[in-house]
PDB file of N, CA and C in Angstrom:
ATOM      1  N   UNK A   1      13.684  71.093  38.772  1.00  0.00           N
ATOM      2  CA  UNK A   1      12.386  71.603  38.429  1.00  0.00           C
ATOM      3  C   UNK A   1      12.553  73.085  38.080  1.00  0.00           C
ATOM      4  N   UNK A   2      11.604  73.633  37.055  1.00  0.00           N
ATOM      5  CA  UNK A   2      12.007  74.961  36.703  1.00  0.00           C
ATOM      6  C   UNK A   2      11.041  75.518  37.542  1.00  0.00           C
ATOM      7  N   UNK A   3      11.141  77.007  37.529  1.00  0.00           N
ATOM      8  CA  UNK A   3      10.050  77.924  38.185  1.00  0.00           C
ATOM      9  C   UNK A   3       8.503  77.438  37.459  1.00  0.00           C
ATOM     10  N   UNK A   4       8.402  77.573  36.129  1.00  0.00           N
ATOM     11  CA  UNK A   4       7.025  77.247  35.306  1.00  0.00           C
ATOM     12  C   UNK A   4       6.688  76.356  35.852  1.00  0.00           C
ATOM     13  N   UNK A   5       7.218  74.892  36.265  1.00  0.00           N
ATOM     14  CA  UNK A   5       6.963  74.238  36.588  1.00  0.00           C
ATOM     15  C   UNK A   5       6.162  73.949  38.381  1.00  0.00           C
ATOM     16  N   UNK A   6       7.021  74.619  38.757  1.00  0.00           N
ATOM     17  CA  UNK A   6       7.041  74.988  40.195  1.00  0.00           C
ATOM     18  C   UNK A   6       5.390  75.345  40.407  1.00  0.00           C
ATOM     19  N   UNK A   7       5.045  76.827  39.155  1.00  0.00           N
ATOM     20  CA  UNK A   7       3.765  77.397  39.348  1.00  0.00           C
ATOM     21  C   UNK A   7       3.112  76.798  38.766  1.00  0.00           C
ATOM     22  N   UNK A   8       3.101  75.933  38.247  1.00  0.00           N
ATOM     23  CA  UNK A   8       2.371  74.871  37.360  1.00  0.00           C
ATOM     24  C   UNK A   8       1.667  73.972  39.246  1.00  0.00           C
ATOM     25  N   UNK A   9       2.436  73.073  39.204  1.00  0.00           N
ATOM     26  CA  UNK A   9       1.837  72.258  40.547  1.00  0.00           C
ATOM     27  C   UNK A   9       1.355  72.623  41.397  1.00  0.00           C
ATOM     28  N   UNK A  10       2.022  74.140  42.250  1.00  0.00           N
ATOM     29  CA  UNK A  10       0.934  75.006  43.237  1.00  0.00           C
ATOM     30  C   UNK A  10      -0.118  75.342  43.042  1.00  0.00           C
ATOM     31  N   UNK A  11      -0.430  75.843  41.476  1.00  0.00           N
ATOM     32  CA  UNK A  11      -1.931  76.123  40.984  1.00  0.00           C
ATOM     33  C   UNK A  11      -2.577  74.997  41.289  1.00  0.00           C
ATOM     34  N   UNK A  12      -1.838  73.540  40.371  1.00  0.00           N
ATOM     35  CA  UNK A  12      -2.981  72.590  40.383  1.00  0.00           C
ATOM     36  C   UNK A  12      -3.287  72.027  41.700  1.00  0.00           C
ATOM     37  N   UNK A  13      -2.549  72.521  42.445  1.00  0.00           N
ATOM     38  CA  UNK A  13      -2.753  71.561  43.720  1.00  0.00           C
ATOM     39  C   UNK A  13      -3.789  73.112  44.479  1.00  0.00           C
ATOM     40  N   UNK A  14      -3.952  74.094  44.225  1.00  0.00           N
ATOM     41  CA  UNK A  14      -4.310  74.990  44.861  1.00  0.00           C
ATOM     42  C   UNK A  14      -3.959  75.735  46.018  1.00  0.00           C
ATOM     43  N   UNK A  15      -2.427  75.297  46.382  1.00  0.00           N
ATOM     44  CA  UNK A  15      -1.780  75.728  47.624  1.00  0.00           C
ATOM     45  C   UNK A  15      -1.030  77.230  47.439  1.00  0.00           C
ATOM     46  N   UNK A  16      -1.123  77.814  46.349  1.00  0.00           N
ATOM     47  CA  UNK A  16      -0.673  79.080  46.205  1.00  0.00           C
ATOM     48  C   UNK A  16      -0.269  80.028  47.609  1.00  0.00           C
ATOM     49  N   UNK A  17      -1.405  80.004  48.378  1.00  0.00           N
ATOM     50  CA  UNK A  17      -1.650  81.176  49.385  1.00  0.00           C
ATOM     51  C   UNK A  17      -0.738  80.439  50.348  1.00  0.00           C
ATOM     52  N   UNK A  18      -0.879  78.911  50.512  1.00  0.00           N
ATOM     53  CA  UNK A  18       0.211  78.544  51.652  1.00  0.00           C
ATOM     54  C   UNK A  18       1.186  78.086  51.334  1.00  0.00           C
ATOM     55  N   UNK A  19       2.041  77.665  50.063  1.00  0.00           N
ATOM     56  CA  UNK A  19       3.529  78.107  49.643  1.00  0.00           C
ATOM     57  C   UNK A  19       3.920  79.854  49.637  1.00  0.00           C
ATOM     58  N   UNK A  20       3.211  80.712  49.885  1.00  0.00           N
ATOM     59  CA  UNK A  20       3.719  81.928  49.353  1.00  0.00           C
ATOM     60  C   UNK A  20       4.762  82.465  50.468  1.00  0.00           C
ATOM     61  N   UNK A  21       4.632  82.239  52.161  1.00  0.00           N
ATOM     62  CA  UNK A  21       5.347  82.549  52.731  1.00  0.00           C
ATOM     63  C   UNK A  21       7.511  82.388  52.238  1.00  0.00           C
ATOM     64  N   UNK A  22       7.601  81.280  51.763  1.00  0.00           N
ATOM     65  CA  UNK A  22       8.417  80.918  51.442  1.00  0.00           C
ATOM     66  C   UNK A  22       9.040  80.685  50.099  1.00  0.00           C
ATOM     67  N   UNK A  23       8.162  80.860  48.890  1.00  0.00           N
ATOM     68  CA  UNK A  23       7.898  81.224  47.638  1.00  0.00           C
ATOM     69  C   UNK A  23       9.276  82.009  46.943  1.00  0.00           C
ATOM     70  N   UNK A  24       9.518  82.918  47.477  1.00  0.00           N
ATOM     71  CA  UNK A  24      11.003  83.831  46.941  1.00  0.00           C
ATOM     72  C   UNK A  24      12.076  83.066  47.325  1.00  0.00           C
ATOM     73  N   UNK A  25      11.904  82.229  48.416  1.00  0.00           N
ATOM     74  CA  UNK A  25      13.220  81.686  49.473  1.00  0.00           C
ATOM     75  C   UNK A  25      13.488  80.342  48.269  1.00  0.00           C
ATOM     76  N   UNK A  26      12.636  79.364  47.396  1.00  0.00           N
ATOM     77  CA  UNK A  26      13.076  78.463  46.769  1.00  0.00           C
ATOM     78  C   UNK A  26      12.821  78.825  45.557  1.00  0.00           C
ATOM     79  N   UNK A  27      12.666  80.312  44.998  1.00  0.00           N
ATOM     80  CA  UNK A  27      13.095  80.676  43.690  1.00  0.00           C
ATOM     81  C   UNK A  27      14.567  80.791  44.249  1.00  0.00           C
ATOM     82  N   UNK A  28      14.766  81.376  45.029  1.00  0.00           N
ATOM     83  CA  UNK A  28      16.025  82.325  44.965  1.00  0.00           C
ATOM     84  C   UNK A  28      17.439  81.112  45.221  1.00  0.00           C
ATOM     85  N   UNK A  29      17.077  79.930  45.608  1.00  0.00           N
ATOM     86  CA  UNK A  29      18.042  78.919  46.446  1.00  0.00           C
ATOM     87  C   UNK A  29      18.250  78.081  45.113  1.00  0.00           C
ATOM     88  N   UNK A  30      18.957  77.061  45.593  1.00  0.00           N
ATOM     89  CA  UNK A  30      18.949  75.800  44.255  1.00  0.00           C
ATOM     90  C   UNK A  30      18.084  75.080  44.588  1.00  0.00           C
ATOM     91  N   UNK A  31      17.627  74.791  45.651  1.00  0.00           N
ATOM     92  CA  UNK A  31      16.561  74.216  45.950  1.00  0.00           C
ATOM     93  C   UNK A  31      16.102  73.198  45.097  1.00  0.00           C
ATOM     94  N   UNK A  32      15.031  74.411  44.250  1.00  0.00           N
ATOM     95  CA  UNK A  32      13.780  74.014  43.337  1.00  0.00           C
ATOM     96  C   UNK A  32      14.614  73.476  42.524  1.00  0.00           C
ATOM     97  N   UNK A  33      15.663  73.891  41.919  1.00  0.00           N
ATOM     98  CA  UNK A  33      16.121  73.287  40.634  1.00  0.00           C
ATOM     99  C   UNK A  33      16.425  71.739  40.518  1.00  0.00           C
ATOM    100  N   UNK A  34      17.096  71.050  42.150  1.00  0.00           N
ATOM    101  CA  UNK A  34      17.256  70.086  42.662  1.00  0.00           C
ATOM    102  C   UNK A  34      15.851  69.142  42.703  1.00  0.00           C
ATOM    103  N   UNK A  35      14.528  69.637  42.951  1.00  0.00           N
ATOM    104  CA  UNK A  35      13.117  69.040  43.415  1.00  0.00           C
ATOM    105  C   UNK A  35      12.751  68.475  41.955  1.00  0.00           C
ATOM    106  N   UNK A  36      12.531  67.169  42.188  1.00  0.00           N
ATOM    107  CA  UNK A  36      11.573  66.368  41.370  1.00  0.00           C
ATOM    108  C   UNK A  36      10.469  67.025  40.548  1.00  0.00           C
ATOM    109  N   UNK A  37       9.721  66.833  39.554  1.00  0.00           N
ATOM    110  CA  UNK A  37       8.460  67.505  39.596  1.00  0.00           C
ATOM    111  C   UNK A  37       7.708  66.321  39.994  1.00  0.00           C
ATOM    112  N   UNK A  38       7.728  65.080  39.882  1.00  0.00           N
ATOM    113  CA  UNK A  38       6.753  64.183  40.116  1.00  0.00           C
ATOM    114  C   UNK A  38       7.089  64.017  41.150  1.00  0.00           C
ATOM    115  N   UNK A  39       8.014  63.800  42.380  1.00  0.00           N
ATOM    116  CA  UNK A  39       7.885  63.857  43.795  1.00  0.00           C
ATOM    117  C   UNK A  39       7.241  64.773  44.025  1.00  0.00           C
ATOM    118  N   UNK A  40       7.580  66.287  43.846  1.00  0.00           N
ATOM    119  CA  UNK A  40       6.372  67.303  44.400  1.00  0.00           C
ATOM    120  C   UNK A  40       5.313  66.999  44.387  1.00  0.00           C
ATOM    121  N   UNK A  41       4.669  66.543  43.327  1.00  0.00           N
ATOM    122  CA  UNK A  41       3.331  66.402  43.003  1.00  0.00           C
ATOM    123  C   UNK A  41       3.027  65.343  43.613  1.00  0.00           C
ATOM    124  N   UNK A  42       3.377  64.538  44.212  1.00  0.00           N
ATOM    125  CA  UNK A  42       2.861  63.602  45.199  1.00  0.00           C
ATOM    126  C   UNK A  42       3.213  64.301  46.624  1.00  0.00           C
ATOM    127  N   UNK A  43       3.822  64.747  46.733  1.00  0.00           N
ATOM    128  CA  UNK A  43       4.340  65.449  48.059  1.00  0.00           C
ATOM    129  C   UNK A  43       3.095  66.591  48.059  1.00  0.00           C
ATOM    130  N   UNK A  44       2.435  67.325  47.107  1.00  0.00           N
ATOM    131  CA  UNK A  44       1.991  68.317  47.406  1.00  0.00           C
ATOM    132  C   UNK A  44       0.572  67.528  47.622  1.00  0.00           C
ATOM    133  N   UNK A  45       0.388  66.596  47.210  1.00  0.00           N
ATOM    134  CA  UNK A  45      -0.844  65.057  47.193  1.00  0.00           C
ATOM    135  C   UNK A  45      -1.626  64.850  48.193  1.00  0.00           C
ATOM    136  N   UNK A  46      -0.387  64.366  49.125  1.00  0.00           N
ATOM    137  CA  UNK A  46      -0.223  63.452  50.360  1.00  0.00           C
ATOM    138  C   UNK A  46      -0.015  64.548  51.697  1.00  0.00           C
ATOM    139  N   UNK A  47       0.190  65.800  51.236  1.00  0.00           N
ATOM    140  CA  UNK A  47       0.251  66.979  52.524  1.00  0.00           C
ATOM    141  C   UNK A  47      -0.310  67.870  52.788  1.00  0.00           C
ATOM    142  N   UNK A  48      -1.355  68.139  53.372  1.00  0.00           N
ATOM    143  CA  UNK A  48      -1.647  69.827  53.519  1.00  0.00           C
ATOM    144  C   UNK A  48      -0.988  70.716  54.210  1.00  0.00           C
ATOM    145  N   UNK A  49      -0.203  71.646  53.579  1.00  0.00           N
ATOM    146  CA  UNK A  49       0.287  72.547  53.673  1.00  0.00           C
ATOM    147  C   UNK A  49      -0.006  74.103  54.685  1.00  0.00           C
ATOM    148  N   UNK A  50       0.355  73.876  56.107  1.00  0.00           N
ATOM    149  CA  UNK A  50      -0.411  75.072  56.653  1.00  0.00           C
ATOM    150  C   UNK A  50       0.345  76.392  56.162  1.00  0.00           C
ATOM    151  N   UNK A  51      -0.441  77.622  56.526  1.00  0.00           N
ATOM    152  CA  UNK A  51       0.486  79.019  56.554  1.00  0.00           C
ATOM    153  C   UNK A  51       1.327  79.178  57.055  1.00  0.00           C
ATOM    154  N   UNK A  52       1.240  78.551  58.437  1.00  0.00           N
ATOM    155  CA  UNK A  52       2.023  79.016  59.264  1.00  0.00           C
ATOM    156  C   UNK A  52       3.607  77.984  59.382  1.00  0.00           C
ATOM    157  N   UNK A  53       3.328  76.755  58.097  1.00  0.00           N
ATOM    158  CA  UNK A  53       4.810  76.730  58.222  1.00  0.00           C
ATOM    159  C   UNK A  53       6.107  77.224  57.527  1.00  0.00           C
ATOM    160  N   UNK A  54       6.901  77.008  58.264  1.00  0.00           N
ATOM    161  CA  UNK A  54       8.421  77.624  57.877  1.00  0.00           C
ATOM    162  C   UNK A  54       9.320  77.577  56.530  1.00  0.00           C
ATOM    163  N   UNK A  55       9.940  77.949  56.132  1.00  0.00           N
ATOM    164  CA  UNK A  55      10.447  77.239  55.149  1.00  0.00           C
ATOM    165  C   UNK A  55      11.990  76.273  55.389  1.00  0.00           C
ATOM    166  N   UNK A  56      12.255  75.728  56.381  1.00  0.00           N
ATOM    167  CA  UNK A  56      12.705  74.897  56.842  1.00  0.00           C
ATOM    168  C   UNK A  56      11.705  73.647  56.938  1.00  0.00           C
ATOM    169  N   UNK A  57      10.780  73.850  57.861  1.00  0.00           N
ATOM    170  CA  UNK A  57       9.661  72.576  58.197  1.00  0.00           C
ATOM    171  C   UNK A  57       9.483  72.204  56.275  1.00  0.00           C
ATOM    172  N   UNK A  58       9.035  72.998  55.842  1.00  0.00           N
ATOM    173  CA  UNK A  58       8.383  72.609  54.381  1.00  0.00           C
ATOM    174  C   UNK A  58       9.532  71.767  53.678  1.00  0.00           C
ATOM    175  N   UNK A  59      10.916  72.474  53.808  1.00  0.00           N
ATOM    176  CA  UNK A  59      12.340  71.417  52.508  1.00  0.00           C
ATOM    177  C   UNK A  59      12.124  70.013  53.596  1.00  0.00           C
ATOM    178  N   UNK A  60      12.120  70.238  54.862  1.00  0.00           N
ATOM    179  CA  UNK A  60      12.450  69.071  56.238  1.00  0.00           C
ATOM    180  C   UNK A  60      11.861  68.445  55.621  1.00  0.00           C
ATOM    181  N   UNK A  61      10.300  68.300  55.410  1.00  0.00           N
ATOM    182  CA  UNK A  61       8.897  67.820  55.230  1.00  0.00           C
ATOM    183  C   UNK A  61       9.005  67.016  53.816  1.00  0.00           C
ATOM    184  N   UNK A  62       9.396  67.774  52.542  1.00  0.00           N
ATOM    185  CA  UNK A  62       9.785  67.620  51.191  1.00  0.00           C
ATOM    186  C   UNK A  62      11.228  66.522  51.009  1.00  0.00           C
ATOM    187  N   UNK A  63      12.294  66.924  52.086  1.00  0.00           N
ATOM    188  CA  UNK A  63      12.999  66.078  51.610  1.00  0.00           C
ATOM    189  C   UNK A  63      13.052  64.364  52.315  1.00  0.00           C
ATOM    190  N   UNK A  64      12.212  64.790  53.490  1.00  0.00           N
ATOM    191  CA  UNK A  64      11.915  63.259  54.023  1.00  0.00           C
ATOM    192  C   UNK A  64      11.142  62.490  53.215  1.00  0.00           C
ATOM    193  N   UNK A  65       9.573  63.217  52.527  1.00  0.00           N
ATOM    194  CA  UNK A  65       8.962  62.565  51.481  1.00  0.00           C
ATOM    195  C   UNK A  65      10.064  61.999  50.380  1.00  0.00           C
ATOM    196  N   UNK A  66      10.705  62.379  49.956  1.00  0.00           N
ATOM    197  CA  UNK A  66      11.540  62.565  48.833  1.00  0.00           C
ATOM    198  C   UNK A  66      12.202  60.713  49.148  1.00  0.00           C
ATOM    199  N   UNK A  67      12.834  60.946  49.876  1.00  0.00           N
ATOM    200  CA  UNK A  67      13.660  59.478  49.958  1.00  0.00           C
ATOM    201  C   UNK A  67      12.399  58.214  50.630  1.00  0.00           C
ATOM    202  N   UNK A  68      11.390  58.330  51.242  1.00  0.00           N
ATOM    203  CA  UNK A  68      10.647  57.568  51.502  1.00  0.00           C
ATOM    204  C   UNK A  68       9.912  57.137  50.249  1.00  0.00           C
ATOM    205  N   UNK A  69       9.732  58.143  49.474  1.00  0.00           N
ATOM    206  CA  UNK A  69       8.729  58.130  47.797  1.00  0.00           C
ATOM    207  C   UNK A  69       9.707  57.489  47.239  1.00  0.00           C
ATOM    208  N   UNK A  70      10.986  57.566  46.689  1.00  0.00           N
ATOM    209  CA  UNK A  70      11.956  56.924  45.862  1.00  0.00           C
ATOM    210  C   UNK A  70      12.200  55.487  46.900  1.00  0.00           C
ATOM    211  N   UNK A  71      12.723  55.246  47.976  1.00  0.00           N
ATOM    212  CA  UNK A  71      12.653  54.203  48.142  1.00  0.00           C
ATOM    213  C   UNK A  71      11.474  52.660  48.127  1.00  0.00           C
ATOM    214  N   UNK A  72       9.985  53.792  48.196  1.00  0.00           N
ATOM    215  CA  UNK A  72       9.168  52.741  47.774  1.00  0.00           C
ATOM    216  C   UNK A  72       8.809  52.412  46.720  1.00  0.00           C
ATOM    217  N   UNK A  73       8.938  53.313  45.435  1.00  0.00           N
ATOM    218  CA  UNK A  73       9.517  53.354  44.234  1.00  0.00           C
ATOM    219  C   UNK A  73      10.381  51.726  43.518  1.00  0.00           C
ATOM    220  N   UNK A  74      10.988  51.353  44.424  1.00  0.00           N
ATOM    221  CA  UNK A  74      12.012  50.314  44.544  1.00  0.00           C
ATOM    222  C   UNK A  74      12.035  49.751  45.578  1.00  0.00           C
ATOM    223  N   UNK A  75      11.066  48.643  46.149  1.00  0.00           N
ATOM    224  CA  UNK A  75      11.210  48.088  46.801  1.00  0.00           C
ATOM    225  C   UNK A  75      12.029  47.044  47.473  1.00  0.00           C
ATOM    226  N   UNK A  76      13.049  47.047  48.812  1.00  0.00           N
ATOM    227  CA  UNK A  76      13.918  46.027  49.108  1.00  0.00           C
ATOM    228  C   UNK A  76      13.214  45.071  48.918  1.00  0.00           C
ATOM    229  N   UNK A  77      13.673  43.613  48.602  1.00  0.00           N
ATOM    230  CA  UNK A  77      13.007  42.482  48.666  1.00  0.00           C
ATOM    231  C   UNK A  77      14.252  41.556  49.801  1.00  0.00           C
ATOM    232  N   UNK A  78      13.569  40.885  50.624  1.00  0.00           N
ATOM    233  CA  UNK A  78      14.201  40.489  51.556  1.00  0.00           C
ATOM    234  C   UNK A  78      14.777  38.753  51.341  1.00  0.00           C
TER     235      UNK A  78
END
């Protein structure tokens, strides 16, 4: 995901003020470049985002969505 992109989904989702704690930490990492844009955007969907979390809790939070969203994506069939 690029940065444009990045500020693209926080706007639309309106979480600006509570991504900002951590905001420089996944410009600055590979992070973002690694993040989906359409997982985010369901990730940013399905979560409200407090201030007060970390930017650990938030990738923790993001990358558990991440493989739960792609695996239901593709469902095992038994």
């Amino acid at each position: 995901m690029t940065e444009k992109q990045f500020q693209d989904l926080i706007s639309d989702h309106d979480v600006h003020r509570n991504v900002q704690p951590y905001y420089e930490r996944l410009l600055t990492s590979s992070i973002l470049k690694s993040m989906n844009v359409e997982i985010m955007d369901a990730f940013l969907s399905h979560f409200e985002l407090s201030e007060e979390m970390t930017f650990e809790e938030f990738i923790g939070m993001y990358k558990i969505f991440e493989v739960v969203y792609e695996e239901n994506k593709f469902p095992v069939i038994y």
